[in-house]
N, C-alpha and C. Protein backbone atom coordinates (compact mmCIF):
# COMPACT_ATOMS: atom_id res chain seq x y z
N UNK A 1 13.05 1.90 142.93
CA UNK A 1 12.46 2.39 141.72
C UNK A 1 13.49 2.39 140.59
N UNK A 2 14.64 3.08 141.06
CA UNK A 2 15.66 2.47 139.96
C UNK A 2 15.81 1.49 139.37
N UNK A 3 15.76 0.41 140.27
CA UNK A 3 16.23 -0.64 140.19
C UNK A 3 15.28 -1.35 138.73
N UNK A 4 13.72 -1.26 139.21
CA UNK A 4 12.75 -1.91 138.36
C UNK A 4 12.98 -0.91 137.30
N UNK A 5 13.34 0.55 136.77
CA UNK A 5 13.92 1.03 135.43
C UNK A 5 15.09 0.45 134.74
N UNK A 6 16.12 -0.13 135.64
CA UNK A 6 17.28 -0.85 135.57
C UNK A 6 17.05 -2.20 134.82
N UNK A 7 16.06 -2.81 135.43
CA UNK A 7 16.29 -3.95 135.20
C UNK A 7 14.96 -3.94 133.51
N UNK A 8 14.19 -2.97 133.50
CA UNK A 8 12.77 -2.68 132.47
C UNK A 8 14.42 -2.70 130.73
N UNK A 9 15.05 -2.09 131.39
CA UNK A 9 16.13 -1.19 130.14
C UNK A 9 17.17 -2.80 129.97
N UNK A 10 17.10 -3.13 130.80
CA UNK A 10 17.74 -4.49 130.57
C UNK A 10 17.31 -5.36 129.71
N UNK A 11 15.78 -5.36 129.99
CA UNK A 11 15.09 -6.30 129.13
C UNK A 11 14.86 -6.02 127.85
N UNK A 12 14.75 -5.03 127.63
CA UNK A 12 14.25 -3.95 126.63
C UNK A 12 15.53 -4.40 125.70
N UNK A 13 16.92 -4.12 126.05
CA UNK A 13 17.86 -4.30 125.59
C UNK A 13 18.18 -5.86 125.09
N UNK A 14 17.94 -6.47 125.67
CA UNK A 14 18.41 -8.00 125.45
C UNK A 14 17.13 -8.82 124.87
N UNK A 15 15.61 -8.27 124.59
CA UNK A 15 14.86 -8.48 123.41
C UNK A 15 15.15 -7.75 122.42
N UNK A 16 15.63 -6.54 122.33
CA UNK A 16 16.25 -6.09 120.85
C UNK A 16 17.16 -6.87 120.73
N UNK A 17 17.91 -7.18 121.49
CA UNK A 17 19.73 -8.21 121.18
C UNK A 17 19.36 -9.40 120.25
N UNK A 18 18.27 -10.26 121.08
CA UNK A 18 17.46 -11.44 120.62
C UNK A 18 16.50 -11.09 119.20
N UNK A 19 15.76 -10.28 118.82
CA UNK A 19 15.19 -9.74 117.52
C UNK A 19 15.97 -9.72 116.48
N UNK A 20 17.40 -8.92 116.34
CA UNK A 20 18.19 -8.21 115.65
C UNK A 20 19.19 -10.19 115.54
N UNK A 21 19.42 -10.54 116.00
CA UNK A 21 20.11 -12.48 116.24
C UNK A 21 19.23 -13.00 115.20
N UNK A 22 17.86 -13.08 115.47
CA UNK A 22 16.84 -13.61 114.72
C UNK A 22 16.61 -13.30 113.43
N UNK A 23 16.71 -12.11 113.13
CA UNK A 23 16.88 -11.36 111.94
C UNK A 23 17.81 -11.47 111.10
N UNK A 24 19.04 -11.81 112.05
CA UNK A 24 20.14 -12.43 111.14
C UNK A 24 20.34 -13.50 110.97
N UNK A 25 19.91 -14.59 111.48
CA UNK A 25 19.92 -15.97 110.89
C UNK A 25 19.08 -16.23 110.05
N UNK A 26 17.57 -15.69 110.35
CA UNK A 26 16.79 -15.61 109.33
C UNK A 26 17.93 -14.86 107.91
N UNK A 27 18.03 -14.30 107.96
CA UNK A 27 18.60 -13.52 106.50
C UNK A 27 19.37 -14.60 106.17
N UNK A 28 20.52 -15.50 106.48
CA UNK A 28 21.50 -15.93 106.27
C UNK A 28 20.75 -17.75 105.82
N UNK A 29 19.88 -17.82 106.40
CA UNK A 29 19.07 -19.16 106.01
C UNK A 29 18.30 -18.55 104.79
N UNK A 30 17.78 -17.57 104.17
CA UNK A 30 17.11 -16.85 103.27
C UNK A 30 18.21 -17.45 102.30
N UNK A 31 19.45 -16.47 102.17
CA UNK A 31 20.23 -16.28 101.10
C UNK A 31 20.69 -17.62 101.01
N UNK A 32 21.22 -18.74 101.91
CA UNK A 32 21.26 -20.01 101.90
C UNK A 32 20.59 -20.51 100.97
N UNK A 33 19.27 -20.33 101.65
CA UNK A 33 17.98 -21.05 100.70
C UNK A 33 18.13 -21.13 98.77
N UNK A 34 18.11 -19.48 98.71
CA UNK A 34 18.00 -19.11 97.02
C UNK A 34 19.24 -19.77 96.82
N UNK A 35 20.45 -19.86 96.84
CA UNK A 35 22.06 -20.27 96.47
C UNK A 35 21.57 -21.68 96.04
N UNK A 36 21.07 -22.37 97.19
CA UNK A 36 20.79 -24.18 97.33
C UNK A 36 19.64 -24.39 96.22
N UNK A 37 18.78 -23.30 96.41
CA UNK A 37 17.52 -23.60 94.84
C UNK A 37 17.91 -23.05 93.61
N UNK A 38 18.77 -22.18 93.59
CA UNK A 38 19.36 -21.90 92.29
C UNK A 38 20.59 -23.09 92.05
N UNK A 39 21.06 -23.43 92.44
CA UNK A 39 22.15 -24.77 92.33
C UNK A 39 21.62 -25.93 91.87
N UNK A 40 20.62 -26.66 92.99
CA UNK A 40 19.77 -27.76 92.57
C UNK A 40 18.85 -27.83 91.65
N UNK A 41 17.80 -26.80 91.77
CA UNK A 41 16.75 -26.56 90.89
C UNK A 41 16.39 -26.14 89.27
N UNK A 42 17.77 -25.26 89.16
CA UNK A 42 17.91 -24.86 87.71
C UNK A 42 18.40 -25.97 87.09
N UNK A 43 17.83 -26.59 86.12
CA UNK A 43 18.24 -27.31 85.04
C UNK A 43 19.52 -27.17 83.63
N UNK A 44 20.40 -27.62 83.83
CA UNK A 44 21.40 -27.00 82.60
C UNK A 44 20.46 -27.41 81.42
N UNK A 45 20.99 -27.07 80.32
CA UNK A 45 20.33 -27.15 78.85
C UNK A 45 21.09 -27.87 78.27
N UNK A 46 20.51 -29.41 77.74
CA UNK A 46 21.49 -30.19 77.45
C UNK A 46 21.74 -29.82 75.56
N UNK A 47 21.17 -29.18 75.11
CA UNK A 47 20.85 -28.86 73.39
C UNK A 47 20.29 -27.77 73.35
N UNK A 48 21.28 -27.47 72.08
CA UNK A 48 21.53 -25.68 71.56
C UNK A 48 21.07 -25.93 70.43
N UNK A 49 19.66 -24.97 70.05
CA UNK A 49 19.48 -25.47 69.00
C UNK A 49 20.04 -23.94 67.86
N UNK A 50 20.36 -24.77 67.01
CA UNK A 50 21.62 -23.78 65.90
C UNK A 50 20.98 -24.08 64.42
N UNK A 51 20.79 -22.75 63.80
CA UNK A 51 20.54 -22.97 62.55
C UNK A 51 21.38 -22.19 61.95
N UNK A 52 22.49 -22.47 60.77
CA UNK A 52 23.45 -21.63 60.20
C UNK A 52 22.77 -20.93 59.37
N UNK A 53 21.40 -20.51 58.76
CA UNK A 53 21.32 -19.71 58.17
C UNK A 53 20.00 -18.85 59.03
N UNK A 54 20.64 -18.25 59.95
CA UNK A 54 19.99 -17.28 60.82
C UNK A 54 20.78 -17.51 62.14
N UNK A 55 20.99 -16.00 62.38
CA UNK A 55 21.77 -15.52 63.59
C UNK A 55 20.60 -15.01 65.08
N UNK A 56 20.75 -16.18 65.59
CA UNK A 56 19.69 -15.83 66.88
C UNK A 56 20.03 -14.54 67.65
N UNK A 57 19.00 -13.34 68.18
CA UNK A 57 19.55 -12.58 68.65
C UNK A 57 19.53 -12.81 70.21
N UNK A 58 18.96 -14.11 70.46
CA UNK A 58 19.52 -14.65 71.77
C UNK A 58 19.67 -16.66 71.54
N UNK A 59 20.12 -17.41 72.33
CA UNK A 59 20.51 -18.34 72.10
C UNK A 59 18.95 -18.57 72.26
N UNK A 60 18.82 -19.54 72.02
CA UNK A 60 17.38 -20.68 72.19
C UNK A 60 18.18 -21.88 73.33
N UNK A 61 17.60 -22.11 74.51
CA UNK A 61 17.86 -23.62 74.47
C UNK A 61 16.96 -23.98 74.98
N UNK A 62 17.05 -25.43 74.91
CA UNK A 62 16.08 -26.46 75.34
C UNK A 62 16.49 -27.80 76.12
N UNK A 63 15.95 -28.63 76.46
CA UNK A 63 16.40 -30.11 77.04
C UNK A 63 16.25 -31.54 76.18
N UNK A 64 16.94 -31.63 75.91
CA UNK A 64 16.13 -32.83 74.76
C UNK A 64 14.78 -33.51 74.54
N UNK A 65 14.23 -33.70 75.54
CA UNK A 65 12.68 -33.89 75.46
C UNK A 65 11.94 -33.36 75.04
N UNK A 66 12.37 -31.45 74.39
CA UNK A 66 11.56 -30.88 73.38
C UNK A 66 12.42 -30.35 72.27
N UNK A 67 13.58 -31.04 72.33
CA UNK A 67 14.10 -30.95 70.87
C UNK A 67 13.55 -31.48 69.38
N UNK A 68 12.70 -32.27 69.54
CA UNK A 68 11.85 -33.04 69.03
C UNK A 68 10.62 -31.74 68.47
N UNK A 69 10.08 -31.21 69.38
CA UNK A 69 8.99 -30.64 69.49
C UNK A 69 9.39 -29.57 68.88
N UNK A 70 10.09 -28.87 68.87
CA UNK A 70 11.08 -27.46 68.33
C UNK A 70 11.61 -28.22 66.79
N UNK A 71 12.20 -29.10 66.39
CA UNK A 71 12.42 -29.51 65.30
C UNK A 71 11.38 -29.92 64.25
N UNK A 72 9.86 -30.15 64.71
CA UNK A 72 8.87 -30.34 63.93
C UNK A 72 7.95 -29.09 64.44
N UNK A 73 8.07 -28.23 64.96
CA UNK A 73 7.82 -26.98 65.11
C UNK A 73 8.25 -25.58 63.59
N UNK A 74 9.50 -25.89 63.55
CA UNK A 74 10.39 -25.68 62.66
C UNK A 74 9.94 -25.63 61.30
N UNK A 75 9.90 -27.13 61.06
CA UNK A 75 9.66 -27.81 59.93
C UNK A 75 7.84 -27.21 59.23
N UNK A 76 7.32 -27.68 60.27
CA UNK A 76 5.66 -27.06 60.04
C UNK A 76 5.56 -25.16 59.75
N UNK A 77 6.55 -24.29 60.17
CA UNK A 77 6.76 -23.15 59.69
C UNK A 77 7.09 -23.05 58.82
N UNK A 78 8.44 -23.79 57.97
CA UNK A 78 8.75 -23.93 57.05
C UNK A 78 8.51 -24.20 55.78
N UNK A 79 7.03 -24.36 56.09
CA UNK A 79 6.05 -25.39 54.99
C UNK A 79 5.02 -24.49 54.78
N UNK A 80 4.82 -23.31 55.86
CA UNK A 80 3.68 -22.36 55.71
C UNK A 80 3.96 -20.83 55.49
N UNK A 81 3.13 -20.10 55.03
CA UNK A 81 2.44 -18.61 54.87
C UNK A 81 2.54 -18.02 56.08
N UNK A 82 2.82 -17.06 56.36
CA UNK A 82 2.63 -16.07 57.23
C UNK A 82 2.23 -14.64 56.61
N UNK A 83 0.76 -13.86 57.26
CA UNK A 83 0.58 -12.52 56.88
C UNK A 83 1.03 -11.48 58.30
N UNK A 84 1.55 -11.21 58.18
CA UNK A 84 1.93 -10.21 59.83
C UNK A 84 0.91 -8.69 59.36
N UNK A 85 0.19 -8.43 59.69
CA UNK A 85 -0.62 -7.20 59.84
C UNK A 85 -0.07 -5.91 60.52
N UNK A 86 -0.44 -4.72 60.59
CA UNK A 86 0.04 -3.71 62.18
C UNK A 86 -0.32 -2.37 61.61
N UNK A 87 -0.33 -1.60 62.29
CA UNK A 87 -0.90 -0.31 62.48
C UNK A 87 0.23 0.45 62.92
N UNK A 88 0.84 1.60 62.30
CA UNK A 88 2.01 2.40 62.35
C UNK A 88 1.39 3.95 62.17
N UNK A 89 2.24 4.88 62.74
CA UNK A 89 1.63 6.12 62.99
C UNK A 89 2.81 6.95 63.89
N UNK A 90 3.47 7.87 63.20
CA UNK A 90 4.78 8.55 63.75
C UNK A 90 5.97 7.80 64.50
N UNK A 91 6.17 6.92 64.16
CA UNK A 91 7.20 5.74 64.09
C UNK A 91 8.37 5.68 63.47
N UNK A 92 8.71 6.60 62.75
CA UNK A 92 9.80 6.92 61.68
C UNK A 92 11.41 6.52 62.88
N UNK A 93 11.63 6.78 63.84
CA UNK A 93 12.61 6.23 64.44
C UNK A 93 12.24 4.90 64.94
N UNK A 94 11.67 4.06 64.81
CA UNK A 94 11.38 2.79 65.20
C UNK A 94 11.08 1.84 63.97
N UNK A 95 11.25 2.53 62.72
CA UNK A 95 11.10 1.71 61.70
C UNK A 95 12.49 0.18 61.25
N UNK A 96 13.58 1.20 61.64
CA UNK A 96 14.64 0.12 61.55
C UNK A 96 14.86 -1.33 62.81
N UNK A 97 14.34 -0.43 63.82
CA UNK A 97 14.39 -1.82 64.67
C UNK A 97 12.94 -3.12 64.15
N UNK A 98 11.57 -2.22 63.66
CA UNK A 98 10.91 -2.69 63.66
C UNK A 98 11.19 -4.13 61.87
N UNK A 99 11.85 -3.40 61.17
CA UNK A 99 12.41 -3.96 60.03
C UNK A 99 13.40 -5.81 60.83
N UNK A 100 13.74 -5.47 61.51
CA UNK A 100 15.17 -6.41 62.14
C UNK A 100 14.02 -7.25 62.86
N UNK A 101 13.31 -7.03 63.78
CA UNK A 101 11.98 -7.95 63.98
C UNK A 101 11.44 -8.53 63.66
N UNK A 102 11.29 -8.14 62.63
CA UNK A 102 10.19 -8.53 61.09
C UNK A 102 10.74 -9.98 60.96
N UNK A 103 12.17 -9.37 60.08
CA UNK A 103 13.10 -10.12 59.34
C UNK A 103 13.34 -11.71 60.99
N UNK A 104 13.36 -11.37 62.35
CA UNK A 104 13.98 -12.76 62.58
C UNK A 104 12.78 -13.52 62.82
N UNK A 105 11.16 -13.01 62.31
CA UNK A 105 10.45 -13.32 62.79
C UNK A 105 10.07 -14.51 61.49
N UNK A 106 9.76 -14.06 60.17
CA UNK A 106 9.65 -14.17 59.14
C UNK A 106 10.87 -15.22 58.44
N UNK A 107 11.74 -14.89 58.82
CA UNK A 107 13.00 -15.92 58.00
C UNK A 107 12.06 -17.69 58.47
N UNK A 108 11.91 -17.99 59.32
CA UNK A 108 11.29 -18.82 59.67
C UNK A 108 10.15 -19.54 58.80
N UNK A 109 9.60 -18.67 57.89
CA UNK A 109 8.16 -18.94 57.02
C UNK A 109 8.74 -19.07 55.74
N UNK A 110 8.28 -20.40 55.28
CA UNK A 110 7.86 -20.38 53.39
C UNK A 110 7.69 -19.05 52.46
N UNK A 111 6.72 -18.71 53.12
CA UNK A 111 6.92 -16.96 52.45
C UNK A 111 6.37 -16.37 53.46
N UNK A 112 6.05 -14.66 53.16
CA UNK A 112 5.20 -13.89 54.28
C UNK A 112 4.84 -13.00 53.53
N UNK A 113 3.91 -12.46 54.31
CA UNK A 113 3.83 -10.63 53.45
C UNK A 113 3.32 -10.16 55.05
N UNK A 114 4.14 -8.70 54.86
CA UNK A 114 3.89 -7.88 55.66
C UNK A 114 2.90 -6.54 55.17
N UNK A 115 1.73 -6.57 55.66
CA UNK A 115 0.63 -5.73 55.60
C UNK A 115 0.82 -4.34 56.62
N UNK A 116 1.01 -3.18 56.06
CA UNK A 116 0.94 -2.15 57.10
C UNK A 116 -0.20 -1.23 56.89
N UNK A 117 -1.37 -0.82 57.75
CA UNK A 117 -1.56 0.72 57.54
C UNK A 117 -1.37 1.91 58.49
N UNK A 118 -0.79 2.95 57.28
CA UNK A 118 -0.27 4.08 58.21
C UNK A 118 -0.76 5.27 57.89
N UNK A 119 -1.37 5.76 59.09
CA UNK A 119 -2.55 6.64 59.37
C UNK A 119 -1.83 8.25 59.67
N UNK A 120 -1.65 8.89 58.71
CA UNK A 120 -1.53 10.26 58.78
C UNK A 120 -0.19 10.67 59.70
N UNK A 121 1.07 10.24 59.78
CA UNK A 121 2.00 10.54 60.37
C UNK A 121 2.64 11.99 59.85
N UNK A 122 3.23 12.45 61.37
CA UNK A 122 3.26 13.74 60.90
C UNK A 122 4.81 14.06 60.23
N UNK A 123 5.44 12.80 61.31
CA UNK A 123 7.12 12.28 60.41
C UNK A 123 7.30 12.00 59.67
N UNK A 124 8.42 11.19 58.82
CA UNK A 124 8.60 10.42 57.69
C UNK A 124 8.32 9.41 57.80
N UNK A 125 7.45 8.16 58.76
CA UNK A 125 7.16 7.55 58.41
C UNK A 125 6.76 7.05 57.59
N UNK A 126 5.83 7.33 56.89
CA UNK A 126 5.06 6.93 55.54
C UNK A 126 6.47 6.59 54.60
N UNK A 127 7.42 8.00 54.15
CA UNK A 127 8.59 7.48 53.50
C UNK A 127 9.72 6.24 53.48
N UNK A 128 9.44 6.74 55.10
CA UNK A 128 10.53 5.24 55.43
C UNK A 128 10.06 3.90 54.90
N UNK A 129 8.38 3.69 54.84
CA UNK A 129 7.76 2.29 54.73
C UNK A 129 7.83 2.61 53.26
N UNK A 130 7.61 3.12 52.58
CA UNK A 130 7.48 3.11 50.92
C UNK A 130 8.77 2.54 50.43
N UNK A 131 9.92 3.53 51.15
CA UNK A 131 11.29 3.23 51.10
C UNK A 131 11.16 1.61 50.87
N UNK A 132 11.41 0.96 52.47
CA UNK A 132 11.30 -0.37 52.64
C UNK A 132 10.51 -1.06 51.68
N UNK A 133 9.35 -1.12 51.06
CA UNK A 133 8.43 -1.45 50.47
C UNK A 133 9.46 -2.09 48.90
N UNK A 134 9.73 -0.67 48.08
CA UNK A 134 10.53 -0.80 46.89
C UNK A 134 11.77 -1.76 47.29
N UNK A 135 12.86 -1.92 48.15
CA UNK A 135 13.73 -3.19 48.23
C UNK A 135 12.81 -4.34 49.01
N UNK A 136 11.91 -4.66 49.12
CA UNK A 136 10.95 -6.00 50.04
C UNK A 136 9.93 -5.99 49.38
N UNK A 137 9.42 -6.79 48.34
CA UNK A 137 8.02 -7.61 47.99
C UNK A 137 7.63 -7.83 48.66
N UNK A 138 7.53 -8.21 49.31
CA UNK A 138 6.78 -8.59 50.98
C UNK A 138 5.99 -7.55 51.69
N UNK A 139 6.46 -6.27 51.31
CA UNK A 139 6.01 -5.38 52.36
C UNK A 139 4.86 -4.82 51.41
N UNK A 140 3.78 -4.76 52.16
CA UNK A 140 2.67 -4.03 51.06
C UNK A 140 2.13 -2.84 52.24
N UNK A 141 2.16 -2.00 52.03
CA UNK A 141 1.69 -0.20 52.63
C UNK A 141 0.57 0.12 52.08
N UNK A 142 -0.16 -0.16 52.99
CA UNK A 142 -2.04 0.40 52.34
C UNK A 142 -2.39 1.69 53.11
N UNK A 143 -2.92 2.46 51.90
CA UNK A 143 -3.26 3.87 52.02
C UNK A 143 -4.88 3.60 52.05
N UNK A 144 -4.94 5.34 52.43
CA UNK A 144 -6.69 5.36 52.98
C UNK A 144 -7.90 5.09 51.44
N UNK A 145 -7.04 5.06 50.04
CA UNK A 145 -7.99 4.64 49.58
C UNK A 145 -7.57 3.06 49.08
N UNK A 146 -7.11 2.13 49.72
CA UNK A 146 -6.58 0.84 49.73
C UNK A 146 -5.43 0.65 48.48
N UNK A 147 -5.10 2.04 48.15
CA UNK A 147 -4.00 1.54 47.50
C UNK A 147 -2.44 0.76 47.77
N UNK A 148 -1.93 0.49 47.41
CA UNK A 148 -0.44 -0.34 47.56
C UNK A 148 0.95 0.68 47.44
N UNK A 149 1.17 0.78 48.27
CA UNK A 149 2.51 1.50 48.20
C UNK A 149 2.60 2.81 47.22
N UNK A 150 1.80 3.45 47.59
CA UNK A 150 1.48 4.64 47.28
C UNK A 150 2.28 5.82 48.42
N UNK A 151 3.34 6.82 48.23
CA UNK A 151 3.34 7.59 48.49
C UNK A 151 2.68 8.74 48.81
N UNK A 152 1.36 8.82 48.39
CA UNK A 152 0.61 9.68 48.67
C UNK A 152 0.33 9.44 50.21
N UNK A 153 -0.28 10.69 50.68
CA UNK A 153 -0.43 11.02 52.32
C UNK A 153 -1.98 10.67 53.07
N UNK A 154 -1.74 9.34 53.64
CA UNK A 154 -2.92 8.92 54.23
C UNK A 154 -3.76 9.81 55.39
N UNK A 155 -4.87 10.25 54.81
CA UNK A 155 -4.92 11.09 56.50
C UNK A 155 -6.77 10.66 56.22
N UNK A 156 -7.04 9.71 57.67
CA UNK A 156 -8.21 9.30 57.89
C UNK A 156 -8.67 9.93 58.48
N UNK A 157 -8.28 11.41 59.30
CA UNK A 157 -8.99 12.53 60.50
C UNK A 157 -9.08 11.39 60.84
N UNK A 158 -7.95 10.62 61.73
CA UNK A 158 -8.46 10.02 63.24
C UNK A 158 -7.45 10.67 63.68
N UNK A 159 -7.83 11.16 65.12
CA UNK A 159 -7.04 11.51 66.22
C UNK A 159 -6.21 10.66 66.69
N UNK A 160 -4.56 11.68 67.13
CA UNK A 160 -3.82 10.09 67.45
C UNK A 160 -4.27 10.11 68.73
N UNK A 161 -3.48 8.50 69.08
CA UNK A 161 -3.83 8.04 70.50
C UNK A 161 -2.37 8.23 71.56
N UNK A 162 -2.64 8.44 72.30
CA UNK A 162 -1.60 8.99 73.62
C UNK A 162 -1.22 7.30 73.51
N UNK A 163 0.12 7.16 73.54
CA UNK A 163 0.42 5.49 73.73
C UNK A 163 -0.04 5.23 74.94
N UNK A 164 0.10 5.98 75.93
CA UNK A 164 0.00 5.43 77.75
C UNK A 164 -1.59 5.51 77.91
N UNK A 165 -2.40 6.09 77.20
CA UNK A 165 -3.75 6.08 77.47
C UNK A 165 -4.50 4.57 77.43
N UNK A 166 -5.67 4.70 78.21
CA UNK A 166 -6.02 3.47 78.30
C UNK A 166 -7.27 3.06 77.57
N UNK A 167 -7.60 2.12 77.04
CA UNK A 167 -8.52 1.97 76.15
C UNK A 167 -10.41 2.58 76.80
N UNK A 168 -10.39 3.55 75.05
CA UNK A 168 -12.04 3.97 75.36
C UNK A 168 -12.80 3.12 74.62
N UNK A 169 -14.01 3.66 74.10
CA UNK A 169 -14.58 3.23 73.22
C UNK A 169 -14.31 4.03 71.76
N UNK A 170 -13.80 5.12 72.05
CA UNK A 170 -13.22 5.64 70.73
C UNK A 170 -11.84 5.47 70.18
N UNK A 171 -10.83 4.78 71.04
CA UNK A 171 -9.85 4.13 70.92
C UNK A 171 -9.89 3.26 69.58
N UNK A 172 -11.08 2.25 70.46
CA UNK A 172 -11.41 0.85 70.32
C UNK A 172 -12.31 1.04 68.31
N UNK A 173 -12.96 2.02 68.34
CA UNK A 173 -13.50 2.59 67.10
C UNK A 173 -12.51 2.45 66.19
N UNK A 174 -11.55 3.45 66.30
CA UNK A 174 -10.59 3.63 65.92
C UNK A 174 -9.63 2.44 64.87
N UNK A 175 -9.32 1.58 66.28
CA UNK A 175 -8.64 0.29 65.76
C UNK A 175 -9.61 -0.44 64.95
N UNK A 176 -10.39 -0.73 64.96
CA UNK A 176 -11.73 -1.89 64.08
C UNK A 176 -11.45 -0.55 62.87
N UNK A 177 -11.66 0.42 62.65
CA UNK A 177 -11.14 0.80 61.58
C UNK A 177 -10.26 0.67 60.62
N UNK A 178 -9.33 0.63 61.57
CA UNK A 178 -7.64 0.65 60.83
C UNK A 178 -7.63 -0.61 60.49
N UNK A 179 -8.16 -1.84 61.18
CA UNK A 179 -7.91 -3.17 61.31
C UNK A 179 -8.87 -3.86 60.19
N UNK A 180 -9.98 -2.86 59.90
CA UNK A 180 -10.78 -2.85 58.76
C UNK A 180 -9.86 -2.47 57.21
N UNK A 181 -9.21 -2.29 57.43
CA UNK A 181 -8.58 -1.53 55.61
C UNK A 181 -7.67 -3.35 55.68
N UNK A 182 -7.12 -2.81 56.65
CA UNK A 182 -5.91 -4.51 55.99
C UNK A 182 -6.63 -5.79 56.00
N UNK A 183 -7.99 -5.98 56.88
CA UNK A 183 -8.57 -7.51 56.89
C UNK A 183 -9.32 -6.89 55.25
N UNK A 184 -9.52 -5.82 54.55
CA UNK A 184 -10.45 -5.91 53.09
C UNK A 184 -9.18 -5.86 52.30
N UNK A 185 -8.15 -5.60 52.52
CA UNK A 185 -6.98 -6.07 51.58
C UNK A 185 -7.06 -7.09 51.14
């Protein structure tokens, strides 16, 4: 009776031995694998595309086969209008990053105008955009009675929206509202 416990613990032992072997070559052919597809598979970037009057806040690259496509990409921006629209609402610390956005988005266009409406903030938002507004032609700030860069205090009684909440139908009200003042601009 020993013996067949003896020999049960044996086996027991030397299929874990064999599992835990398997497990490690597997792993070691794994990490193999990614090294050999990241080596072969990634493509270097043969062209950087560089424009001296704008500082990319990440490089661009490409392969020459759409350097072409990116250079008359370019060109066709360069030739056109852009209106950027948006909806702002207690944002007053996100105004400066949102300014630097703008700007690498926009340098790109013939001209632009930036359309905002801002709905009853309880921060300085509203100030900050008026602010911005007076140094940028571009920036036009529409209030609840469609005026232009008006300091006065927009308040449409809409309830704000929880950012993490997920869309209702009174959400959705909401926005076709707001989205209503800047498409009658």
């Amino acid at each position: 009776m020993a013996e067949k416990s003896h020999y049960a613990l044996n086996c027991f032992n030397y299929r874990h031995q064999q599992t835990c072997l398997i497990k490690f070559i597997l792993s070691i052919f794994i990490i193999i694998f990614f090294i050999l597809s990241h080596i072969f598979f990634t493509k270097k970037p043969t062209f950087h595309l560089n424009n001296s009057n704008y500082i990319y806040s990440q490089i661009l690259q490409c392969t020459n086969r759409n350097k072409t496509r990116i250079e008359e990409g370019q060109k066709y921006l360069s030739q056109n209008r852009v209106i950027i629209c948006g909806l702002i609402r207690d944002r007053e610390t996100h105004i400066k990053r949102l300014k630097q956005q703008l700007n690498e988005i926009t340098i790109f266009f013939a001209d632009y105008a930036i359309v905002i409406v801002e709905n009853n903030s309880k921060d300085n938002t509203r100030h900050e955009l008026i602010n911005w507004a007076k140094i940028d032609k571009h920036i036009h700030i529409i209030d609840c009675n469609n005026e232009i860069n008006s300091i006065s205090l927009c308040n449409l009684s809409l309830v704000a929206t929880n950012i993490k909440s997920i869309p209702d139908i009174l959400r959705i009200e909401k926005m076709v509202q707001l989205r209503n003042i800047y498409m009658n601009y």
